[in-house]
C-alpha atoms as a PDB file:
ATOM      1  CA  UNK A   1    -101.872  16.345 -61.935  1.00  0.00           C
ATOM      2  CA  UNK A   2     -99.114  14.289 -60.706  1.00  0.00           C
ATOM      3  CA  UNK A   3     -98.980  11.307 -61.340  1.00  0.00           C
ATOM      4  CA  UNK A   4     -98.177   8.365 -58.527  1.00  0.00           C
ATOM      5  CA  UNK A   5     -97.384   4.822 -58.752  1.00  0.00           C
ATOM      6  CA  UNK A   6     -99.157   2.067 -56.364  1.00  0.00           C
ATOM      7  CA  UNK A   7     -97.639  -1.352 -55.634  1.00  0.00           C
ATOM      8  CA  UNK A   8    -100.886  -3.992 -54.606  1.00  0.00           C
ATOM      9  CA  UNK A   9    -100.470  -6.914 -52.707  1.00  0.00           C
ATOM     10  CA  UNK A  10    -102.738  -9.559 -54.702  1.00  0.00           C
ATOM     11  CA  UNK A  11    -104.308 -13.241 -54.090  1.00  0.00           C
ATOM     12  CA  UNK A  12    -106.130 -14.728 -56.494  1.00  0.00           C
ATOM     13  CA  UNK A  13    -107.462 -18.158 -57.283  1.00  0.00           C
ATOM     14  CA  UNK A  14    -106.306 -18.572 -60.689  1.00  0.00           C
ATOM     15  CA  UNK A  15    -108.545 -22.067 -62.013  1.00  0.00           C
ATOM     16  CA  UNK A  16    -110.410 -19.810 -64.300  1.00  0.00           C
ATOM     17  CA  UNK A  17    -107.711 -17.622 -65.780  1.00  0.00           C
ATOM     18  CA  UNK A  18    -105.309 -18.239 -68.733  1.00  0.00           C
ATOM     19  CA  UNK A  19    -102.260 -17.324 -66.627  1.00  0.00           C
ATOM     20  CA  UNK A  20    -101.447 -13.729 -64.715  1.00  0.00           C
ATOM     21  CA  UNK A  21     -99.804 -12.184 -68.052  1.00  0.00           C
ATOM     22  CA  UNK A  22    -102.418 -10.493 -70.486  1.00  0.00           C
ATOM     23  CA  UNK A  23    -103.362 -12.184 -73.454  1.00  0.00           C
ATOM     24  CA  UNK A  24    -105.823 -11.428 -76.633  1.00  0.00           C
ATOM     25  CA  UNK A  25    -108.285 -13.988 -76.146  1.00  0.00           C
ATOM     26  CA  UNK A  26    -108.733 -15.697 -72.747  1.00  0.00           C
ATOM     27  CA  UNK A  27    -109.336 -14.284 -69.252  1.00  0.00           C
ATOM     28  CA  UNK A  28    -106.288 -13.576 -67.531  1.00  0.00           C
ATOM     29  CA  UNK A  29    -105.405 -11.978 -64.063  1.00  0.00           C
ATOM     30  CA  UNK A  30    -103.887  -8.762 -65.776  1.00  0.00           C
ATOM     31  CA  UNK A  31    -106.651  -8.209 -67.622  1.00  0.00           C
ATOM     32  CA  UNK A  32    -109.337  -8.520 -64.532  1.00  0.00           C
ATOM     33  CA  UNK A  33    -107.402  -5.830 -62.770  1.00  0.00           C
ATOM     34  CA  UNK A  34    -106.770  -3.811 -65.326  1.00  0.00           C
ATOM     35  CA  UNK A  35    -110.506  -3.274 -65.862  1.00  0.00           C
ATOM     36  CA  UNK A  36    -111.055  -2.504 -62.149  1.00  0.00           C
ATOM     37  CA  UNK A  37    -108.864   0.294 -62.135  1.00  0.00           C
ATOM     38  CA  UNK A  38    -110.303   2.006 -65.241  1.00  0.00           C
ATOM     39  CA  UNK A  39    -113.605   0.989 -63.630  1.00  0.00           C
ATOM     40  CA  UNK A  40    -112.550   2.974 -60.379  1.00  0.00           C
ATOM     41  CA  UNK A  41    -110.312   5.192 -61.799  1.00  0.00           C
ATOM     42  CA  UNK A  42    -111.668   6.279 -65.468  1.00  0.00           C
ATOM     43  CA  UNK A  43    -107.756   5.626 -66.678  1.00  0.00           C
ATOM     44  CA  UNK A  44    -106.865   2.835 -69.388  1.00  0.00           C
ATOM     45  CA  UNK A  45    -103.117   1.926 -67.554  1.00  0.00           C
ATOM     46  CA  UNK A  46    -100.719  -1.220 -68.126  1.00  0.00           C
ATOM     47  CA  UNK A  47     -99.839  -3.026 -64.527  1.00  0.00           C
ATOM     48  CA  UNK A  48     -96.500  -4.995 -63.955  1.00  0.00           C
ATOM     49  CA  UNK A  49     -96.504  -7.897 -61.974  1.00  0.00           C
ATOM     50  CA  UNK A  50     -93.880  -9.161 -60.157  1.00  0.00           C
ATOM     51  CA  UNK A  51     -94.324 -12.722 -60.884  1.00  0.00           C
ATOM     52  CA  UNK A  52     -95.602 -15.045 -63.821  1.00  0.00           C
ATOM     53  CA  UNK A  53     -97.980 -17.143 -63.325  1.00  0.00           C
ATOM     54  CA  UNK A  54     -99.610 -20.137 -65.588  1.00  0.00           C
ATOM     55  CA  UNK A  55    -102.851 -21.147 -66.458  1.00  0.00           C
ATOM     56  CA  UNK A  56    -104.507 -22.475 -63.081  1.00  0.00           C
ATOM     57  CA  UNK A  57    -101.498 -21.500 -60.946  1.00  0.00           C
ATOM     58  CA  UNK A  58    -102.800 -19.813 -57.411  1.00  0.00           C
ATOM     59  CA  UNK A  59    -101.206 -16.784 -55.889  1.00  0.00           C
ATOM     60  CA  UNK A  60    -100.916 -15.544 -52.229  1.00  0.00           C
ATOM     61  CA  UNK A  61     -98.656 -12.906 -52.164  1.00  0.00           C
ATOM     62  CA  UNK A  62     -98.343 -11.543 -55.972  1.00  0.00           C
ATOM     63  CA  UNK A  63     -97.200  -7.874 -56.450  1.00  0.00           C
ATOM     64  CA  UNK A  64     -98.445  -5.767 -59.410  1.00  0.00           C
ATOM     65  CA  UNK A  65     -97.892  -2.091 -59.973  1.00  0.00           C
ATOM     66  CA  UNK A  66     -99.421   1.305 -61.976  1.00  0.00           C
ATOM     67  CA  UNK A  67     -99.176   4.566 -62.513  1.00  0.00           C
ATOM     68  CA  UNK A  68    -102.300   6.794 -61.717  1.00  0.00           C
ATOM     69  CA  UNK A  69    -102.650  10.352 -61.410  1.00  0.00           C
ATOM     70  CA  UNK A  70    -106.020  10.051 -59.319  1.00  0.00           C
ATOM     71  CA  UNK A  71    -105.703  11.398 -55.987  1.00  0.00           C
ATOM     72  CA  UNK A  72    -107.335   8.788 -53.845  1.00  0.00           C
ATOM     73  CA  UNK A  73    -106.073   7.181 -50.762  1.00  0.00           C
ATOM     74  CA  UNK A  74    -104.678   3.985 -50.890  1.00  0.00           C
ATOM     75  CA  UNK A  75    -107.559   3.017 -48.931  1.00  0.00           C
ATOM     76  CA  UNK A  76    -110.095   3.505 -51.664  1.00  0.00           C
ATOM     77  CA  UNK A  77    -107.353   2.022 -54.275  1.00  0.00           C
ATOM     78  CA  UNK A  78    -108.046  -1.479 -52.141  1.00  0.00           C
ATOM     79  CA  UNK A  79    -112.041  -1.391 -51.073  1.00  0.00           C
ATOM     80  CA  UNK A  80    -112.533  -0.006 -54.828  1.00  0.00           C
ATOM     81  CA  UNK A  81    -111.068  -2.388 -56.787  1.00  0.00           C
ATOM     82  CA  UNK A  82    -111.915  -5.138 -54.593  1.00  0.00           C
ATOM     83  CA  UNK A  83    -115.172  -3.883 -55.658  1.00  0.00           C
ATOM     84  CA  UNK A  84    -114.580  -4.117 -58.752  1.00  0.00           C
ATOM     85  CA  UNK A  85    -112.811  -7.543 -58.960  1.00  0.00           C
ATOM     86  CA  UNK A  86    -114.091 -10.768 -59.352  1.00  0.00           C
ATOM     87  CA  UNK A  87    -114.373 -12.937 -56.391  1.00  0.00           C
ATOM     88  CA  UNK A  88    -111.451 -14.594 -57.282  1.00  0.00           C
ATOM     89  CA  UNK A  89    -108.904 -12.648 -57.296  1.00  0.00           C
ATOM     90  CA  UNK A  90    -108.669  -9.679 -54.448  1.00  0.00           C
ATOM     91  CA  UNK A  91    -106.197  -6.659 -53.017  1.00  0.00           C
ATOM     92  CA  UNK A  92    -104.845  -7.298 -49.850  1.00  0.00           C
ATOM     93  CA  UNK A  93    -103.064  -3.958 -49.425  1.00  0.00           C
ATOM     94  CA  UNK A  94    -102.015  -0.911 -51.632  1.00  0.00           C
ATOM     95  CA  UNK A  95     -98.701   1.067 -50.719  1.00  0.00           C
ATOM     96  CA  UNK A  96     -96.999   4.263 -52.473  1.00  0.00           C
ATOM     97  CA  UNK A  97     -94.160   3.530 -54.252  1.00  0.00           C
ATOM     98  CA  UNK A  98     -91.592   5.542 -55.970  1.00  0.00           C
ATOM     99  CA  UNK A  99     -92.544   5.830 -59.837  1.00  0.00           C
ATOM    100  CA  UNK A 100     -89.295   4.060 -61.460  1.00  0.00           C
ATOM    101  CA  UNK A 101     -89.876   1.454 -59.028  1.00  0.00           C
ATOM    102  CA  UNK A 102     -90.022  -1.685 -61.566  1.00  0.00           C
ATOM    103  CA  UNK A 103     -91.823  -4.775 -59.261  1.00  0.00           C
ATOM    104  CA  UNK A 104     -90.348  -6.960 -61.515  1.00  0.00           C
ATOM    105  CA  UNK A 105     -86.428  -6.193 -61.536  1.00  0.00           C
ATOM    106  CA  UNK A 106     -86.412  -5.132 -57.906  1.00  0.00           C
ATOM    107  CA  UNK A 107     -87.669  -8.596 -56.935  1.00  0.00           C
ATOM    108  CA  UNK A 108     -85.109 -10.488 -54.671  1.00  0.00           C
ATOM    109  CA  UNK A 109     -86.589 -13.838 -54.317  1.00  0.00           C
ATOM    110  CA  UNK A 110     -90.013 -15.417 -55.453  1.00  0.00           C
ATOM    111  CA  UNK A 111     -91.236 -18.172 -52.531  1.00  0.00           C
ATOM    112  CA  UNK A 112     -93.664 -20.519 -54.727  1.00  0.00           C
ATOM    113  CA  UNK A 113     -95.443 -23.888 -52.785  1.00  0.00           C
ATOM    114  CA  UNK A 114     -96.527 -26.727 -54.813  1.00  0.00           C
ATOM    115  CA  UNK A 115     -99.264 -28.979 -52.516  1.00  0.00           C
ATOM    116  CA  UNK A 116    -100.509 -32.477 -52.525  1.00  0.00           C
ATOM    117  CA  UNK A 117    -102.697 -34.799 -51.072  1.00  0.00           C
ATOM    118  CA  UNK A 118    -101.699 -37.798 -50.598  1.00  0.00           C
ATOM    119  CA  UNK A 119    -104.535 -40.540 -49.609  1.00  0.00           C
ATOM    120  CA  UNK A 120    -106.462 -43.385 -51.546  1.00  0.00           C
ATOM    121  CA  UNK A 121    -109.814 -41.240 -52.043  1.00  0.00           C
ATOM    122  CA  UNK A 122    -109.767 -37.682 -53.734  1.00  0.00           C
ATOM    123  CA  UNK A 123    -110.365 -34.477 -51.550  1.00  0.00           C
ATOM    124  CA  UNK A 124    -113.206 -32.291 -52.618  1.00  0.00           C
ATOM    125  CA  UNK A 125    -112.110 -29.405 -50.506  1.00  0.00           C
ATOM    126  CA  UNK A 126    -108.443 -29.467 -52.549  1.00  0.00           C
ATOM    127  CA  UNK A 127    -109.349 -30.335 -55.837  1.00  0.00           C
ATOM    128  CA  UNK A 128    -108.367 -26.790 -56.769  1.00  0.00           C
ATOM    129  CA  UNK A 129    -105.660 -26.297 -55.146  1.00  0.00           C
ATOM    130  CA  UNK A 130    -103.171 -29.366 -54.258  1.00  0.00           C
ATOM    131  CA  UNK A 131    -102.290 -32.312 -56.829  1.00  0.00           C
ATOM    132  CA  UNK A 132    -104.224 -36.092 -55.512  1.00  0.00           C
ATOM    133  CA  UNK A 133    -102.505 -38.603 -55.698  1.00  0.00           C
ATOM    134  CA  UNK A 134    -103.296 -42.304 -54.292  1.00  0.00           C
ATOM    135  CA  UNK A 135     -99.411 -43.243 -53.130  1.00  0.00           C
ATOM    136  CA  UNK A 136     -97.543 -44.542 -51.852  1.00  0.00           C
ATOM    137  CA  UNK A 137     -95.040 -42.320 -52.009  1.00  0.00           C
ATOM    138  CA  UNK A 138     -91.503 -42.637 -50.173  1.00  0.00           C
ATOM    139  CA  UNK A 139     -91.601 -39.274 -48.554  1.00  0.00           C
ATOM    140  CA  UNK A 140     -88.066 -39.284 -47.119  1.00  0.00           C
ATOM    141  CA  UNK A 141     -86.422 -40.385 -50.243  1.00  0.00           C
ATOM    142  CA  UNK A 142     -88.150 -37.293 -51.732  1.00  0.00           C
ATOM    143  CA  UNK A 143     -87.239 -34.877 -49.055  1.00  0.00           C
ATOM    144  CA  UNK A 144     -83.503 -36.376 -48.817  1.00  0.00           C
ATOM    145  CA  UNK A 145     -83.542 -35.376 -52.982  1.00  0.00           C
ATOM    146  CA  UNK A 146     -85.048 -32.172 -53.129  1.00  0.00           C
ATOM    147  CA  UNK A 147     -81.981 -29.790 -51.696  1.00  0.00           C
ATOM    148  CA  UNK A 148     -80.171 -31.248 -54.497  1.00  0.00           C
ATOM    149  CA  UNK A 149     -81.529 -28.232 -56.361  1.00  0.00           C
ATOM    150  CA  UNK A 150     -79.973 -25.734 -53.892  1.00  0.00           C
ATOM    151  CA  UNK A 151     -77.380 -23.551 -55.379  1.00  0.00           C
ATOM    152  CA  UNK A 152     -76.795 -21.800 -58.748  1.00  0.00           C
ATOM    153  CA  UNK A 153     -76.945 -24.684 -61.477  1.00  0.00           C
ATOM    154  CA  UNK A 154     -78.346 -24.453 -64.876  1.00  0.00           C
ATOM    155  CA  UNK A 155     -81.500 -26.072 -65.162  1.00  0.00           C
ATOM    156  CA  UNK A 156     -82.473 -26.657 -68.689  1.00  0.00           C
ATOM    157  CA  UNK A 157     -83.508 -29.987 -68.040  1.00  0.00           C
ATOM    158  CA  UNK A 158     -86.158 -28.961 -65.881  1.00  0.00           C
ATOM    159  CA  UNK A 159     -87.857 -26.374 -68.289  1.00  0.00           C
ATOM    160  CA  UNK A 160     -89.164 -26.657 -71.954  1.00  0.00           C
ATOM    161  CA  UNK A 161     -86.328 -28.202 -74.057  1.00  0.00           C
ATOM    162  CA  UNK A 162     -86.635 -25.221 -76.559  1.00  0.00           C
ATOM    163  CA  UNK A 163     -86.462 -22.503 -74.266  1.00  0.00           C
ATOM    164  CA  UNK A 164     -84.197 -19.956 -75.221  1.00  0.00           C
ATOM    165  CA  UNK A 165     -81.718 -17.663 -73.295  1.00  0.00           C
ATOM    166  CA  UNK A 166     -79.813 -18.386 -69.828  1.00  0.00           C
ATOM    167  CA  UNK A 167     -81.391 -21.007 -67.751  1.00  0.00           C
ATOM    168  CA  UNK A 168     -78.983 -20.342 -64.864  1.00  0.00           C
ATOM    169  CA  UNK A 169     -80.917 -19.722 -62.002  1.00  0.00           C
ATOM    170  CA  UNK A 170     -80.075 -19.912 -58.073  1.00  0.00           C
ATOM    171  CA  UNK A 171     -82.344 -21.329 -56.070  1.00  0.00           C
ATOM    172  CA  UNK A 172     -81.844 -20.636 -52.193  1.00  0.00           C
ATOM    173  CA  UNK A 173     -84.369 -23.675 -50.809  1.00  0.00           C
ATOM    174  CA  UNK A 174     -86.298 -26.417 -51.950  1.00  0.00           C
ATOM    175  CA  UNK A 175     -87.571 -28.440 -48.901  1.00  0.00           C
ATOM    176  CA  UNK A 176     -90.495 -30.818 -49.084  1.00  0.00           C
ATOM    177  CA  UNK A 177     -92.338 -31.238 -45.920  1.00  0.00           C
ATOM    178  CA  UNK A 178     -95.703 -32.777 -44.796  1.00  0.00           C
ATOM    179  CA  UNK A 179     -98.275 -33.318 -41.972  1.00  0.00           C
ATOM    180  CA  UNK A 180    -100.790 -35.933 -42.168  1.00  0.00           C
ATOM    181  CA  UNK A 181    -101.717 -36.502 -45.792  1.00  0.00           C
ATOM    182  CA  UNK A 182    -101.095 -32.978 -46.942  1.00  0.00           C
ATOM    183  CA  UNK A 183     -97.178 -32.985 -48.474  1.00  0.00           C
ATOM    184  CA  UNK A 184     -96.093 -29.600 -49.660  1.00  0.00           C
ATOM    185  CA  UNK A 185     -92.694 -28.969 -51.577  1.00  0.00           C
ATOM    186  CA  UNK A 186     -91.118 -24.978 -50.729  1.00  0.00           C
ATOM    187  CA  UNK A 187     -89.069 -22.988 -53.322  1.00  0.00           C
ATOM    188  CA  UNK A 188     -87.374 -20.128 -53.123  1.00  0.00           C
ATOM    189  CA  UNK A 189     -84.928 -18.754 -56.028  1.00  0.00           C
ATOM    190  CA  UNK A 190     -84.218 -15.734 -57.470  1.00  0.00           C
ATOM    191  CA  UNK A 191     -86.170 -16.491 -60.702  1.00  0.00           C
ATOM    192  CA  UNK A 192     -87.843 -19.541 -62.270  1.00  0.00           C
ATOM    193  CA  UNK A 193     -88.062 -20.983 -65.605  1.00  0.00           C
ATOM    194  CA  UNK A 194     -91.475 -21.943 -66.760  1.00  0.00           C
ATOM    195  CA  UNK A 195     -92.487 -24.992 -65.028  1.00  0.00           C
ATOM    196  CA  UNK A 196     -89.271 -25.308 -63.281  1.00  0.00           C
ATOM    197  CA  UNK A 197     -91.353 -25.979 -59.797  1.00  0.00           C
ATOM    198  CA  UNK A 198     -93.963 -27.978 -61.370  1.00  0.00           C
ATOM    199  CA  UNK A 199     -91.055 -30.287 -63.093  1.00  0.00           C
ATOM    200  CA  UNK A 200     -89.614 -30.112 -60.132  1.00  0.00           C
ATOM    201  CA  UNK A 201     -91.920 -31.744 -58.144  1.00  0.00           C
ATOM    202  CA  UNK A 202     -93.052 -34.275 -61.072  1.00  0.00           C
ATOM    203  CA  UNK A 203     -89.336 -35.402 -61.098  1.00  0.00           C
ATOM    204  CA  UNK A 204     -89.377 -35.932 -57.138  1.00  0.00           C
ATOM    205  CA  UNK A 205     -92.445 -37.701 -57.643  1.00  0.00           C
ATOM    206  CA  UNK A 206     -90.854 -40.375 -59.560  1.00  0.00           C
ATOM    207  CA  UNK A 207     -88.204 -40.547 -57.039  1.00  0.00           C
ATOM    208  CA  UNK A 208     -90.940 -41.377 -54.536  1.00  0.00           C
ATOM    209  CA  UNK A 209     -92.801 -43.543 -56.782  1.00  0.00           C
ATOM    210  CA  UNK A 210     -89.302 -45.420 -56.746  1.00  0.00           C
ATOM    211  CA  UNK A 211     -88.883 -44.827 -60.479  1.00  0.00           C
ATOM    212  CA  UNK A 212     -85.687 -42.302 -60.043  1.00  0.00           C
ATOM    213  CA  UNK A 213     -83.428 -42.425 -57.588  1.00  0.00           C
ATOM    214  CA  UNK A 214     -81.882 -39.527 -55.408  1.00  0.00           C
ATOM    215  CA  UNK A 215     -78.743 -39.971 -57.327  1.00  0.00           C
ATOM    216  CA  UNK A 216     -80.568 -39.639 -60.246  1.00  0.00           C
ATOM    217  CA  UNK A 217     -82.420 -37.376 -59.790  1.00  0.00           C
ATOM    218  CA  UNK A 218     -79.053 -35.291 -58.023  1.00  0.00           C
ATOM    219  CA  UNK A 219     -77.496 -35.714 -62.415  1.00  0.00           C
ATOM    220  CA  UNK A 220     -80.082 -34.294 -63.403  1.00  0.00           C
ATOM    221  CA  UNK A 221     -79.615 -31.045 -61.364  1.00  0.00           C
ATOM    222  CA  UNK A 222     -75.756 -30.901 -62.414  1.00  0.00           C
ATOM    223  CA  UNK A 223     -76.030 -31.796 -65.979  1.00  0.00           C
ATOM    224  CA  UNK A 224     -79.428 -33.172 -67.339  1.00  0.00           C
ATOM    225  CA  UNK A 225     -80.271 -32.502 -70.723  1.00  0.00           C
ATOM    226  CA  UNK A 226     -82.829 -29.742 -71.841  1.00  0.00           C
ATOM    227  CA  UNK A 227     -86.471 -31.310 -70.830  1.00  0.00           C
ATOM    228  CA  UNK A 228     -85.138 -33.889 -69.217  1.00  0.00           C
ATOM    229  CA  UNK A 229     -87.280 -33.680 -66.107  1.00  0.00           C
ATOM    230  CA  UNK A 230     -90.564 -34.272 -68.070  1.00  0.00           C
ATOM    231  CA  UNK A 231     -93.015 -35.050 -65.497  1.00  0.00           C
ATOM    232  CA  UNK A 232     -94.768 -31.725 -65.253  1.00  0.00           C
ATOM    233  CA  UNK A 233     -96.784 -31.935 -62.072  1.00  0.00           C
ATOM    234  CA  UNK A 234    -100.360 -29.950 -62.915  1.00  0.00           C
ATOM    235  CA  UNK A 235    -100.476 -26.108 -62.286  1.00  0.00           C
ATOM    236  CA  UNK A 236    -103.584 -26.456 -59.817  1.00  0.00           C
ATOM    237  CA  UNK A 237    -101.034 -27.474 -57.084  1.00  0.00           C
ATOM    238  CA  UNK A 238     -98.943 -24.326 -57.393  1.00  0.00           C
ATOM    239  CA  UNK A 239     -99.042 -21.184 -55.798  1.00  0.00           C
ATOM    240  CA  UNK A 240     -97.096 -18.045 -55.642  1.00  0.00           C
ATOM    241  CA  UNK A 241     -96.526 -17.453 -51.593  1.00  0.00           C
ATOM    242  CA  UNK A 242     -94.716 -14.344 -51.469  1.00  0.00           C
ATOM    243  CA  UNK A 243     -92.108 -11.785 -53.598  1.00  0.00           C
ATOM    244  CA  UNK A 244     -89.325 -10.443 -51.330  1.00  0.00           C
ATOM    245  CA  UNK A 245     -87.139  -7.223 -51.886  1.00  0.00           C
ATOM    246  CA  UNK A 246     -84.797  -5.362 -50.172  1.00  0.00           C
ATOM    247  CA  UNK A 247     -86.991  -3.409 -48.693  1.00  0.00           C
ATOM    248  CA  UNK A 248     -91.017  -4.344 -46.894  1.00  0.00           C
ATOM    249  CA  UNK A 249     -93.241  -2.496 -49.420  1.00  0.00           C
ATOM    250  CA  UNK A 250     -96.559  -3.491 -47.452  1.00  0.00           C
ATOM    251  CA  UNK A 251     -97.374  -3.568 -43.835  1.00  0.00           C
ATOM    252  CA  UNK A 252     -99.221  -7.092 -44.143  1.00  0.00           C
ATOM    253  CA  UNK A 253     -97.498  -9.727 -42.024  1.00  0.00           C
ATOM    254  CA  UNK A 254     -96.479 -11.563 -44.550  1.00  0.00           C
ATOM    255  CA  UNK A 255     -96.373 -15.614 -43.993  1.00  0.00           C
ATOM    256  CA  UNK A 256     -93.146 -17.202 -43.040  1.00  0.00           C
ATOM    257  CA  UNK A 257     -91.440 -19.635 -45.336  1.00  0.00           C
ATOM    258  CA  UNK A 258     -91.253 -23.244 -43.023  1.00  0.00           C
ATOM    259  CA  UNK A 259     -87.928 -25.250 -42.531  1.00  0.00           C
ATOM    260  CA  UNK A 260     -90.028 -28.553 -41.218  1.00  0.00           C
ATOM    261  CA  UNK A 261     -89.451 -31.840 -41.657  1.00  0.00           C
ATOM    262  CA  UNK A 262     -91.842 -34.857 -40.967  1.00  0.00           C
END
């Protein structure tokens, strides 16, 4: 039979996973769906995803792919493994795909959003999903700081210091925005390094907090050591919004990216 390969549209709630990426010994996204589709299917098949995600780090618009040489429509592909799935983590919408189409590599941008609530008392409704924090917090400074990261720089200091390889990356927008006491900070780049965003935002906390300045802040873009940005903001306040390529794979309306200011 031949065989086909599906692209899925995922979102997923990560709190209880060990990251997207499979691994031996703790629950991970990969391995969820990957049980779903031999649960629907009856075939044992490795997915690619388009994006990695850590341990607690959300995901609204993640792409994964497989091959499968069982002839169902791509209707059954989404109401079966949603089936399937845990409640946390679900398929938005299956579409065909050609079979050397590699999620990954294809990928032209990743959009991730890192969210916080800002006010003195902590938010039961967000706990899982934005970062509390009590303030104050000089929003503008922060905002005026964070397109300092625009551009193609190398950004070692805002990854582990021992990562290895290239840590050139070019990021196309970093805007923090907010409305009432919900401040969210936008990226969009071609690739990240792990916990480039969350550094990120941990470094333009400090800049808010009044412990780094803009300028700072600004020398550590253009040539801050490896780790130097060591204020890792926690993963619960992260989430994967959307992969772009070249081409719409999926007829979802996909949401917009925001160029707001306060």
């Amino acid at each position: 039979m031949d065989e086909r390969r599906i692209a899925l549209l995922l979102e997923y709630e990560g709190t209880a996973y060990a990251g997207s990426q499979l691994q031996a010994n703790a629950p991970t996204v990969q391995g969820a769906l990957e049980e779903a589709i031999f649960r629907l299917t009856g075939e044992r098949t490795r997915i690619a995803m388009a994006g990695r995600t850590d341990a607690g780090v959300h995901a609204k618009g993640q792409v994964a792919s497989f091959r499968t040489g069982k002839p169902l429509p791509l209707r059954a592909f989404v109401e079966g493994l949603n089936h399937y799935l845990p409640e946390d983590i679900a398929v938005v919408e299956a579409a065909y795909v050609p079979l050397s189409f590699d999620v990954r590599r294809r990928a032209r941008r990743r959009w991730y959003r890192y969210s916080i609530i800002l006010r003195p008392a902590r938010s039961p409704l967000w706990r899982r999903f934005a970062w509390h924090l009590p303030g104050p917090l000089d929003l503008e400074s922060m905002a005026r700081a964070a397109p300092a990261v625009e551009g193609e720089h190398d950004f070692a200091a805002f990854t582990h210091p021992a990562m290895a390889g290239r840590t050139v990356r070019r990021v196309f927008r970093c805007r923090l925005w907010w409305r009432g006491e919900k401040v969210f900070l936008d990226m969009e780049a071609n690739a990240f390094l792990p916990q480039q965003v969350r550094r990120t935002v941990g470094a333009l906390v400090e800049v808010g907090r009044g412990r780094l300045s803009p300028q700072a802040f600004e020398e550590m873009v253009r040539k801050g050591p490896p780790g130097a940005a060591s204020w890792a903001a926690p993963p619960h306040g992260l989430c994967l919004m959307r992969i772009y390529y070249d081409e719409e794979i999926f007829g979802h309306e996909p949401e917009a990216s925001q160029d707001i200011s306060a």
